[in-house]
C-alpha atoms as a PDB file:
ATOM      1  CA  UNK A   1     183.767-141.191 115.218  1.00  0.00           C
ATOM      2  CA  UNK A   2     181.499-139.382 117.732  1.00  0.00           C
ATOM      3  CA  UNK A   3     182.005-142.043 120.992  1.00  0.00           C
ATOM      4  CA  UNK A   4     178.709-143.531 123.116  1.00  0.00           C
ATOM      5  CA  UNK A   5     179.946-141.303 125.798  1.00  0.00           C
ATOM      6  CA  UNK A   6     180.100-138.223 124.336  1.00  0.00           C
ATOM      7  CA  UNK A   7     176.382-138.906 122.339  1.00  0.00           C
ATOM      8  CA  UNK A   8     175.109-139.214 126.252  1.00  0.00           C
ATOM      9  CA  UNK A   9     176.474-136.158 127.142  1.00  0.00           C
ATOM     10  CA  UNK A  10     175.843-134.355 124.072  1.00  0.00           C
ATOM     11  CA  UNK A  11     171.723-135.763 124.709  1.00  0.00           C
ATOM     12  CA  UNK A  12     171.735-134.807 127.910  1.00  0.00           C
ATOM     13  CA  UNK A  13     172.898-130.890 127.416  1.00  0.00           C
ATOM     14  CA  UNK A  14     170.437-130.901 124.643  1.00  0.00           C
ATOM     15  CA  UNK A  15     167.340-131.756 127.113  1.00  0.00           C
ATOM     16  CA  UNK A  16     168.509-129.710 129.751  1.00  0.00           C
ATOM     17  CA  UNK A  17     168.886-126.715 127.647  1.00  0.00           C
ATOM     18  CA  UNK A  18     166.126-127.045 125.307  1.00  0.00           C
ATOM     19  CA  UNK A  19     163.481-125.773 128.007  1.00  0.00           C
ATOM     20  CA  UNK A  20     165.675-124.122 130.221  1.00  0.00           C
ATOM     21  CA  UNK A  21     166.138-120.435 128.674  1.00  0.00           C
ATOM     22  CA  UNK A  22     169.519-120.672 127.757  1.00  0.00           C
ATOM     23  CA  UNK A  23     169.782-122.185 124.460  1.00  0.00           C
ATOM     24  CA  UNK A  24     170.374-125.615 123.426  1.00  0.00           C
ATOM     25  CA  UNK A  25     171.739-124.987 120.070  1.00  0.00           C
ATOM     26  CA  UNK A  26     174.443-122.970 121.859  1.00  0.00           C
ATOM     27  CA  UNK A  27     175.665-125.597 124.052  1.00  0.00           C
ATOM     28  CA  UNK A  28     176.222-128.094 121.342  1.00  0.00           C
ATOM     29  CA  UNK A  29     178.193-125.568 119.525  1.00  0.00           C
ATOM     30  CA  UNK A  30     179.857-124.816 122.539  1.00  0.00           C
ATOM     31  CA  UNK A  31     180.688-128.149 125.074  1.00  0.00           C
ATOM     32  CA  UNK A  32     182.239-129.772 122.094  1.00  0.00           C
ATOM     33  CA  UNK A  33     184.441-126.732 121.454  1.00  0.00           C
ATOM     34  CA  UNK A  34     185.557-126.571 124.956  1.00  0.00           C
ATOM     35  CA  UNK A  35     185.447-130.578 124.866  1.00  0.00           C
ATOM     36  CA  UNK A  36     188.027-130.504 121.675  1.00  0.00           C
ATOM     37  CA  UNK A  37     185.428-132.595 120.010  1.00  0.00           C
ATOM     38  CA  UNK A  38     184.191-132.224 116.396  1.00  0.00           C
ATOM     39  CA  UNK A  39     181.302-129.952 116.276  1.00  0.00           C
ATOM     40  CA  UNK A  40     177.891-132.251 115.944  1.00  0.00           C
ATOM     41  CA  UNK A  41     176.254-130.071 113.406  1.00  0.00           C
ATOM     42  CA  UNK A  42     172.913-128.189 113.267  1.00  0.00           C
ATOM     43  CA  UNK A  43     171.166-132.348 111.908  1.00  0.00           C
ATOM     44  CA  UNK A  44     172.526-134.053 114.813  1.00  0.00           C
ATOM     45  CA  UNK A  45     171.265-131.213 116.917  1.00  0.00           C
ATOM     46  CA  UNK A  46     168.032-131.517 115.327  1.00  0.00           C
ATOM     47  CA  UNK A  47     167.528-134.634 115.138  1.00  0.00           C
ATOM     48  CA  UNK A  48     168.108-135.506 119.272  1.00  0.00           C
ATOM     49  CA  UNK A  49     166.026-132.473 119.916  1.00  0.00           C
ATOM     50  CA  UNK A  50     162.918-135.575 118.984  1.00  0.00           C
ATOM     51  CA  UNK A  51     164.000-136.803 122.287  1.00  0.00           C
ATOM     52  CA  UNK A  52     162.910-133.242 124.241  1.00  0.00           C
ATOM     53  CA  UNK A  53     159.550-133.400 122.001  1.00  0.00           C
ATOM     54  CA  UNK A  54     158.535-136.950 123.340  1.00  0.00           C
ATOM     55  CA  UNK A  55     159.337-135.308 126.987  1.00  0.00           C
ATOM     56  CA  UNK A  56     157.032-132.305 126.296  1.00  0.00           C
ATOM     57  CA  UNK A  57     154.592-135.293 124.902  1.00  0.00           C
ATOM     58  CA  UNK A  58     154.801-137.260 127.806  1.00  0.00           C
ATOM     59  CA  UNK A  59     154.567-134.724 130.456  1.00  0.00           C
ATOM     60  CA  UNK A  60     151.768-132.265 128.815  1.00  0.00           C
ATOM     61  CA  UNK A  61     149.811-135.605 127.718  1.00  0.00           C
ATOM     62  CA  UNK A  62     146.558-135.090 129.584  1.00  0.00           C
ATOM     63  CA  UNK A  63     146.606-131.444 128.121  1.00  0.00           C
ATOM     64  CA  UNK A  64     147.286-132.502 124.870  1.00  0.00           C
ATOM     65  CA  UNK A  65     144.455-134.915 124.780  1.00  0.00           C
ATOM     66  CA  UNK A  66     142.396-132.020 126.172  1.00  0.00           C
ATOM     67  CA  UNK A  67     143.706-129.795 123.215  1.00  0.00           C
ATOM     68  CA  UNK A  68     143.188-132.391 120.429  1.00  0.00           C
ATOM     69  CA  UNK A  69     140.074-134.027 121.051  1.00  0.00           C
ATOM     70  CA  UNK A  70     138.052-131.089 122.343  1.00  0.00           C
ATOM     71  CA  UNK A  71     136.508-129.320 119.145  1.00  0.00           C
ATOM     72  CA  UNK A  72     135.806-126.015 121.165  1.00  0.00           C
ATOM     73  CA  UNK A  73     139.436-125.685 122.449  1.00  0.00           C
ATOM     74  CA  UNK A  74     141.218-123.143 120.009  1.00  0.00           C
ATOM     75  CA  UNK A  75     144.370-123.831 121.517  1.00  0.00           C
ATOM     76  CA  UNK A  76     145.203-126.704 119.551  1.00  0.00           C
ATOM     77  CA  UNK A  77     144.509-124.442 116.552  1.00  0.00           C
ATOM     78  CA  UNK A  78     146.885-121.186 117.822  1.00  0.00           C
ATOM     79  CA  UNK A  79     149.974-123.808 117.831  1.00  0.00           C
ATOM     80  CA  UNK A  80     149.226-124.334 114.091  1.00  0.00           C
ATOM     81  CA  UNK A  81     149.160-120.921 113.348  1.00  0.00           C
ATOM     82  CA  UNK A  82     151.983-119.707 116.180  1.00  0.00           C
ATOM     83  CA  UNK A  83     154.190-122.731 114.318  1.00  0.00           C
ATOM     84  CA  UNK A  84     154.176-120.888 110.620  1.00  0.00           C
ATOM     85  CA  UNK A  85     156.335-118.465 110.984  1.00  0.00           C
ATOM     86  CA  UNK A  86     159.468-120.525 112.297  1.00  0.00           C
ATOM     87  CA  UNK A  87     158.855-123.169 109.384  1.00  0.00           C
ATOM     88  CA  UNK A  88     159.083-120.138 106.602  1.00  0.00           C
ATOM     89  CA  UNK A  89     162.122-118.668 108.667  1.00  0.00           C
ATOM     90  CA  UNK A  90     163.428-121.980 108.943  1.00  0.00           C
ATOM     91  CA  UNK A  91     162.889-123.146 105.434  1.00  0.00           C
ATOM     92  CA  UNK A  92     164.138-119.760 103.710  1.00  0.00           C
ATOM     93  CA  UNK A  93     167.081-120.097 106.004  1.00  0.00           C
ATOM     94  CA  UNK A  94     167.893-123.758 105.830  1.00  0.00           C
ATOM     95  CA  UNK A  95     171.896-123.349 104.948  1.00  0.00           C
ATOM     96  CA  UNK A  96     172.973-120.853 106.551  1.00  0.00           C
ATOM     97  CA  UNK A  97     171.543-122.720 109.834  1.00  0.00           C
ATOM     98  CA  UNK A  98     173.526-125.903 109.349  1.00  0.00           C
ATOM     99  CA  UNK A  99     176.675-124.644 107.924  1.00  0.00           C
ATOM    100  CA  UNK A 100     176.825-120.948 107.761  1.00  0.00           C
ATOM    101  CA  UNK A 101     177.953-117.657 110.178  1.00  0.00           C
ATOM    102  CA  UNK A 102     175.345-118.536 112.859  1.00  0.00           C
ATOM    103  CA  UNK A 103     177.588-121.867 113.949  1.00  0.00           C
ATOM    104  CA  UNK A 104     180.061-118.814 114.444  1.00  0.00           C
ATOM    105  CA  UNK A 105     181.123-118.958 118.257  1.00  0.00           C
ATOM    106  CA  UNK A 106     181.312-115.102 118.576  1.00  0.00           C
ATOM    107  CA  UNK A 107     178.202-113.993 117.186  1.00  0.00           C
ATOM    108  CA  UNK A 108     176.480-117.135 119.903  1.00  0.00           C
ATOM    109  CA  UNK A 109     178.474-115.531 122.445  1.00  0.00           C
ATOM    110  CA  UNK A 110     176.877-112.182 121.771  1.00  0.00           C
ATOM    111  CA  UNK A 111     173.622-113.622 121.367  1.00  0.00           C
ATOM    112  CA  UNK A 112     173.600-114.848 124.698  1.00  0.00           C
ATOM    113  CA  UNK A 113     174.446-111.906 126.577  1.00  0.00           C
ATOM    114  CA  UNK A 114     172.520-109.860 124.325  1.00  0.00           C
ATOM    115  CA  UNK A 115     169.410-111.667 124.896  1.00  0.00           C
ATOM    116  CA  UNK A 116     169.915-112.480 128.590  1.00  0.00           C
ATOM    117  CA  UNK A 117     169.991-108.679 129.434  1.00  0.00           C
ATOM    118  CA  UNK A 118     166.614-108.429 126.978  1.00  0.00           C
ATOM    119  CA  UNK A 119     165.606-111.036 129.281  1.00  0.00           C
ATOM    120  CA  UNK A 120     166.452-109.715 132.826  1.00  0.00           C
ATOM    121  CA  UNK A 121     164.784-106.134 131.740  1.00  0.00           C
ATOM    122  CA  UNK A 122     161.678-108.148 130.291  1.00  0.00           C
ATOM    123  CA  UNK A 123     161.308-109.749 133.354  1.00  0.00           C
ATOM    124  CA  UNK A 124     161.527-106.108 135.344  1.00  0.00           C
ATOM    125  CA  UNK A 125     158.928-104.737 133.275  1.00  0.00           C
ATOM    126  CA  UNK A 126     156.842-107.167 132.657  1.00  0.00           C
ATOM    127  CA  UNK A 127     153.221-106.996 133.787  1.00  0.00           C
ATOM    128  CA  UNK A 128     152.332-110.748 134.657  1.00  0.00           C
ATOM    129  CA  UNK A 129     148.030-110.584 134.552  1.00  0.00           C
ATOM    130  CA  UNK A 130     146.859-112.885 131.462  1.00  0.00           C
ATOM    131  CA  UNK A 131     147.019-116.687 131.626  1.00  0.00           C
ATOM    132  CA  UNK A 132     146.549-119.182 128.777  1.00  0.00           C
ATOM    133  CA  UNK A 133     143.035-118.856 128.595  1.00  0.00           C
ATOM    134  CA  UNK A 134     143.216-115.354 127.416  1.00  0.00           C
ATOM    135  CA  UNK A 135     145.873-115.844 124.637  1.00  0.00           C
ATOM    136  CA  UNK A 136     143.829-114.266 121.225  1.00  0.00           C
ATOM    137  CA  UNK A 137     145.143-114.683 117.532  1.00  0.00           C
ATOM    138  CA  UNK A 138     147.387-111.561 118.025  1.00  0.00           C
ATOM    139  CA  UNK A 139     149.664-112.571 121.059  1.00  0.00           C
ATOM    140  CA  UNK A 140     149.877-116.014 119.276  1.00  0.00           C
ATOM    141  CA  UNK A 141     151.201-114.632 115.730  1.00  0.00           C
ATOM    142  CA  UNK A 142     153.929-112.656 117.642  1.00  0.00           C
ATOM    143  CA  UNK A 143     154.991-115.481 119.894  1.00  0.00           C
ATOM    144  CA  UNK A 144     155.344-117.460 117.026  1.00  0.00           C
ATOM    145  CA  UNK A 145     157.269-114.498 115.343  1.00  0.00           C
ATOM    146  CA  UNK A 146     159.347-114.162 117.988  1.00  0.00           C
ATOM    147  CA  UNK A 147     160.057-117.876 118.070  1.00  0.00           C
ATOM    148  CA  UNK A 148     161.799-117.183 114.595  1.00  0.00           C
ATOM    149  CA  UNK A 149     164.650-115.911 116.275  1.00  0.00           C
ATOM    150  CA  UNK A 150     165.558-118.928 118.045  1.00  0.00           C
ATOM    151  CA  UNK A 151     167.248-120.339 114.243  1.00  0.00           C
ATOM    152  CA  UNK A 152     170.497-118.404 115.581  1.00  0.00           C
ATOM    153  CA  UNK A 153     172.132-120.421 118.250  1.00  0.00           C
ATOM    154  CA  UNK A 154     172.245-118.638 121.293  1.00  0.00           C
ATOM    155  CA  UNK A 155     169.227-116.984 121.504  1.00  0.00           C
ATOM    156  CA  UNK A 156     167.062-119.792 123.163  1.00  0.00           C
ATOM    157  CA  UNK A 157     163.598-120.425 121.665  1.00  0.00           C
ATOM    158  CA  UNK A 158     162.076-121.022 125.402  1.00  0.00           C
ATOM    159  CA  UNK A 159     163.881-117.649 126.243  1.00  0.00           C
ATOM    160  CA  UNK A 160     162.873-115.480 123.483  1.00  0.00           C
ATOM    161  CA  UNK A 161     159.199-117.018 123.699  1.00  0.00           C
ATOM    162  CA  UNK A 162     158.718-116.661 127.223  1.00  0.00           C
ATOM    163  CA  UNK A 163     160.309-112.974 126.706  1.00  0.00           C
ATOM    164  CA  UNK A 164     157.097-112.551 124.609  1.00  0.00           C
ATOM    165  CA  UNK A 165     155.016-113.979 126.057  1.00  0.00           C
ATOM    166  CA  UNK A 166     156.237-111.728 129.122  1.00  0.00           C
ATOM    167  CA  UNK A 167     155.779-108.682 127.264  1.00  0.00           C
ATOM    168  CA  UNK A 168     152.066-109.691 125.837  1.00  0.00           C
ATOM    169  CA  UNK A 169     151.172-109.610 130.145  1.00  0.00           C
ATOM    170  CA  UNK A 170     151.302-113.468 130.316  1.00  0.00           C
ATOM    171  CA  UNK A 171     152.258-115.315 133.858  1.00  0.00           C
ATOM    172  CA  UNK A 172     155.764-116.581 134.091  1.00  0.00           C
ATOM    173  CA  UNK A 173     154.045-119.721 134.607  1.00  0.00           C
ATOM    174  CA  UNK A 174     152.012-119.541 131.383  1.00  0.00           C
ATOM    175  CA  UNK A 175     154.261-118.123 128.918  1.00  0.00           C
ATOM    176  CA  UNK A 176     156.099-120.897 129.918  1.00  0.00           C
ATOM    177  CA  UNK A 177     153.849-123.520 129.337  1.00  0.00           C
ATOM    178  CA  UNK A 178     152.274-121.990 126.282  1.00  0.00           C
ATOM    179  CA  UNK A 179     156.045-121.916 124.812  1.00  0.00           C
ATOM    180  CA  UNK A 180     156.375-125.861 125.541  1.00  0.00           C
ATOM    181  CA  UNK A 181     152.874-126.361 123.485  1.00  0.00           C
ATOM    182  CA  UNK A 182     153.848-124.128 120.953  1.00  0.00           C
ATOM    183  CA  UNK A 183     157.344-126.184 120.606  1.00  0.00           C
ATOM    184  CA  UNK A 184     155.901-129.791 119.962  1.00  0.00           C
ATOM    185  CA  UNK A 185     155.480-128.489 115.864  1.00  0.00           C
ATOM    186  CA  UNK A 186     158.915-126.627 115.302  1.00  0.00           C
ATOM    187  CA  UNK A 187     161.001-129.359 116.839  1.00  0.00           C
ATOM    188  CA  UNK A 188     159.168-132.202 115.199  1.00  0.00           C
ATOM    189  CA  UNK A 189     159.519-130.582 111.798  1.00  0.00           C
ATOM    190  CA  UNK A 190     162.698-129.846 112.405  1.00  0.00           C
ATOM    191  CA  UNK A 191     163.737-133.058 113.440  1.00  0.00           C
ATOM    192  CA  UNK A 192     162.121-135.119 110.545  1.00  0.00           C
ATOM    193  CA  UNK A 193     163.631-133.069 108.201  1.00  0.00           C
ATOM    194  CA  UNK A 194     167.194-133.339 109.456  1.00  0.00           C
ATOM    195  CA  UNK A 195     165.967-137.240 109.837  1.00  0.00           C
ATOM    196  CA  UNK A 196     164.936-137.846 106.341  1.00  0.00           C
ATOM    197  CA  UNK A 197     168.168-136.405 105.397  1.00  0.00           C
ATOM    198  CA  UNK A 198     170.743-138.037 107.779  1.00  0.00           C
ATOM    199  CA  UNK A 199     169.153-141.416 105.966  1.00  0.00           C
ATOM    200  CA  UNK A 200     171.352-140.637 103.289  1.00  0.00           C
ATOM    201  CA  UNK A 201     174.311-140.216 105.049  1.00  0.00           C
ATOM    202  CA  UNK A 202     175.175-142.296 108.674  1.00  0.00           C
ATOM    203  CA  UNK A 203     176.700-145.153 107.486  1.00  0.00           C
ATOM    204  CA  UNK A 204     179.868-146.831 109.180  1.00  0.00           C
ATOM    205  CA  UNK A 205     182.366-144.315 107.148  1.00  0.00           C
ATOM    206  CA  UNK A 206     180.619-141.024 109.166  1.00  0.00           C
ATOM    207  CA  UNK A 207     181.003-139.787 112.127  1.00  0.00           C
ATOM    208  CA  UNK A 208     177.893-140.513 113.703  1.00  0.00           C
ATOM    209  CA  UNK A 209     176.170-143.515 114.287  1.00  0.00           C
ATOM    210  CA  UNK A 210     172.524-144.888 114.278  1.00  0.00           C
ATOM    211  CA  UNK A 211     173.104-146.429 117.775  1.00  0.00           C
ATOM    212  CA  UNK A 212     174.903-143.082 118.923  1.00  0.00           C
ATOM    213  CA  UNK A 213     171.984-140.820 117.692  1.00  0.00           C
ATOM    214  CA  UNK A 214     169.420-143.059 119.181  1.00  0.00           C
ATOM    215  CA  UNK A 215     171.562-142.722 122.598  1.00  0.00           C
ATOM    216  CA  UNK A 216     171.500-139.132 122.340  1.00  0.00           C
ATOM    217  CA  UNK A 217     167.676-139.092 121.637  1.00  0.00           C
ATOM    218  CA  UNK A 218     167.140-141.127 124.974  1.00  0.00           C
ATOM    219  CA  UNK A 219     169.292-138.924 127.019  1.00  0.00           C
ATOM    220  CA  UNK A 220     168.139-135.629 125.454  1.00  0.00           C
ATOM    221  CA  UNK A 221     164.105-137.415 126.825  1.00  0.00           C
ATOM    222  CA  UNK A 222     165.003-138.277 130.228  1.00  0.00           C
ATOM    223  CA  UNK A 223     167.092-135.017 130.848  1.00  0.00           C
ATOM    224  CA  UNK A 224     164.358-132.631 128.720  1.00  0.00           C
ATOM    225  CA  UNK A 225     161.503-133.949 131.186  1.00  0.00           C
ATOM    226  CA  UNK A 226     163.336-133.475 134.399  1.00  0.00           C
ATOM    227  CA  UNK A 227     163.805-129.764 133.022  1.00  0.00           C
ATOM    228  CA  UNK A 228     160.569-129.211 131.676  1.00  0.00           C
ATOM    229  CA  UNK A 229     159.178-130.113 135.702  1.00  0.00           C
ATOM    230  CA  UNK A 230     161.918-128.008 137.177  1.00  0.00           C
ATOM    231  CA  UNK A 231     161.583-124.434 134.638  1.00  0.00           C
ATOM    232  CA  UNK A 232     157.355-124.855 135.616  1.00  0.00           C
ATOM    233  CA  UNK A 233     158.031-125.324 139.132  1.00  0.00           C
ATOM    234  CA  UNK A 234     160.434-122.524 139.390  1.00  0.00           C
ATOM    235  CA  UNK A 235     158.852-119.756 137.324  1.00  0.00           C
ATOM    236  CA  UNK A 236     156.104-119.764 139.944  1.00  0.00           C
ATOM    237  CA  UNK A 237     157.975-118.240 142.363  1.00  0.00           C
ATOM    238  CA  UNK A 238     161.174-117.044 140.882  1.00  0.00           C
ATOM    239  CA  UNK A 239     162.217-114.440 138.101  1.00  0.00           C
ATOM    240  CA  UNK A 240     164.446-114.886 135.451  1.00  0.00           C
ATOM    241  CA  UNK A 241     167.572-113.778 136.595  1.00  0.00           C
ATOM    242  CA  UNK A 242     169.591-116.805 137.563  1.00  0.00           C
ATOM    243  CA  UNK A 243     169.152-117.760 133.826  1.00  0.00           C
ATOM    244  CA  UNK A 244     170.193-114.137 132.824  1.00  0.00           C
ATOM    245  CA  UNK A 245     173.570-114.478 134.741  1.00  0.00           C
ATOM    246  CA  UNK A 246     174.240-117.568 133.338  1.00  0.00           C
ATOM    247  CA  UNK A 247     173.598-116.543 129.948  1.00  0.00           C
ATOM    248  CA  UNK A 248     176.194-113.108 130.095  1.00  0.00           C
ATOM    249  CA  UNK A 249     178.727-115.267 132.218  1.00  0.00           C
ATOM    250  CA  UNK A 250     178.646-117.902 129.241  1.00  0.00           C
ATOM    251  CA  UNK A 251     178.881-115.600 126.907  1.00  0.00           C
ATOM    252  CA  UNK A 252     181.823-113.689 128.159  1.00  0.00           C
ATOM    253  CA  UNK A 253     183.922-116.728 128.738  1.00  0.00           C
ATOM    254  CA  UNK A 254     183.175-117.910 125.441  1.00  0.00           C
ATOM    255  CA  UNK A 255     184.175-114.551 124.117  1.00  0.00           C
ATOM    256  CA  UNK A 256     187.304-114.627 125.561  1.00  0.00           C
ATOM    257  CA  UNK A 257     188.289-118.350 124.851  1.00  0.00           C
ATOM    258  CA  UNK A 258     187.891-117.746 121.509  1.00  0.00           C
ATOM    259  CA  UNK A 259     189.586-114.322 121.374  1.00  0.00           C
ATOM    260  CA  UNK A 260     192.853-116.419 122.770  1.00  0.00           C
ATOM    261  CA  UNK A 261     192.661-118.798 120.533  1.00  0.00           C
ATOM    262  CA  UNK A 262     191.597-121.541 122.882  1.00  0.00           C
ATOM    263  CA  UNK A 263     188.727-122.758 121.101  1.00  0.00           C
ATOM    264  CA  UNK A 264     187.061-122.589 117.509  1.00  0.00           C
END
């Protein structure tokens, strides 16, 4: 049985790394491994990641209300669209998600380092001029494209969208925030989904609990929001890198740990 402890932990990593470009899918494949702790699974995963989507709420909420009630803003309308993609990718490629090769520790490992140097020689190239304001149907279709890629662990949906977003001449600061926006959809479809099917199966013979998953909800709130402030803040002035080492150090130790034997 999956202990309060390691449901606060596991909550926490998941609101820290959902916004922070280094993929929270990874790390709960990962810290358990090194933890010797049964892996979660991609529902548990899913479902705590409604935690980080009530910190996005909560700190975007005057520019949500902006979004939503204003008729002339078509920003509201380019999350819609930007969201379609990931829910066909996602749908198509349900199984192979939760149980399949992507769970696989080596090909995360090489998903991290392969998309933290895609990141570090975005980030070199990139021409930073546009800002949200400027975003047309096009940039939004291949953000949202791009987002698609974030279904294999390691890849990071806020890394691969910001990369994009990067690439289309957006800000730092405003491929950032346009890739918060643009997650509120995914993770809340994602989430009910897994939701509506864990009904069926936590009970007191499985290994997680109702109280446990709640825990990990809170945690993965209070931790997503603190990173959500800190990722804005620090884009402003900063590049990517620091997240790009991080990433290819990861990686490699993971790489190696599970070459040896030392964890599965």
């Amino acid at each position: 049985m999956q202990s309060v402890l390691q449901s606060i932990i596991l909550g926490i990593v998941q609101g820290l790394t959902e916004f922070l470009p280094v993929s929270s899918t990874a790390h709960l494949r990962i810290i358990p491994a090194l933890a010797n702790w049964k892996d979660p699974g991609a529902a548990f995963s899913a479902v705590i990641q409604l935690g980080t989507m009530l910190a996005i709420l909560i700190y975007f909420w005057n520019d949500l209300t902006k979004i939503y009630l204003q008729t002339k803003s078509k920003i509201g309308l380019w999350i819609i669209f930007g969201t379609i993609p990931i829910c066909v990718f996602g749908f198509v490629f349900k199984s192979e998600i939760e149980v399949g090769f992507v769970r696989n520790l080596k090909l995360i490992s090489l998903c991290l380092i392969f998309f933290g140097l895609l990141m570090f020689f975005t980030d070199l190239i990139a021409h930073q001029k546009k800002q949200i304001k400027d975003i047309t149907f096009i940039d939004v279709m291949l953000i949202g494209l791009a987002q698609s890629l974030a279904l294999f662990p390691g890849v990071s949906r806020s890394a691969i969208t910001i990369m994009a977003g990067l690439l289309l001449g957006f800000k730092r600061y405003d491929a950032a925030r346009f890739s918060f926006l643009l997650s509120i959809p995914a993770i809340l479809a994602s989430g009910i989904l897994e939701l509506n099917g864990l009904l069926f199966s936590l009970n007191g013979i499985q290994d997680i609990s109702w109280s446990n998953l709640i825990i990990g909800t809170i945690a993965s709130c209070i931790s997503g929001y603190f990173a959500i402030d800190f990722l804005l803040k620090y884009l402003q002035t900063h590049k990517t890198y620091i997240f790009v080492f991080y990433r290819i150090l990861l990686g490699i130790m993971v790489l190696y740990l599970n070459y040896k034997g030392m964890i599965q």
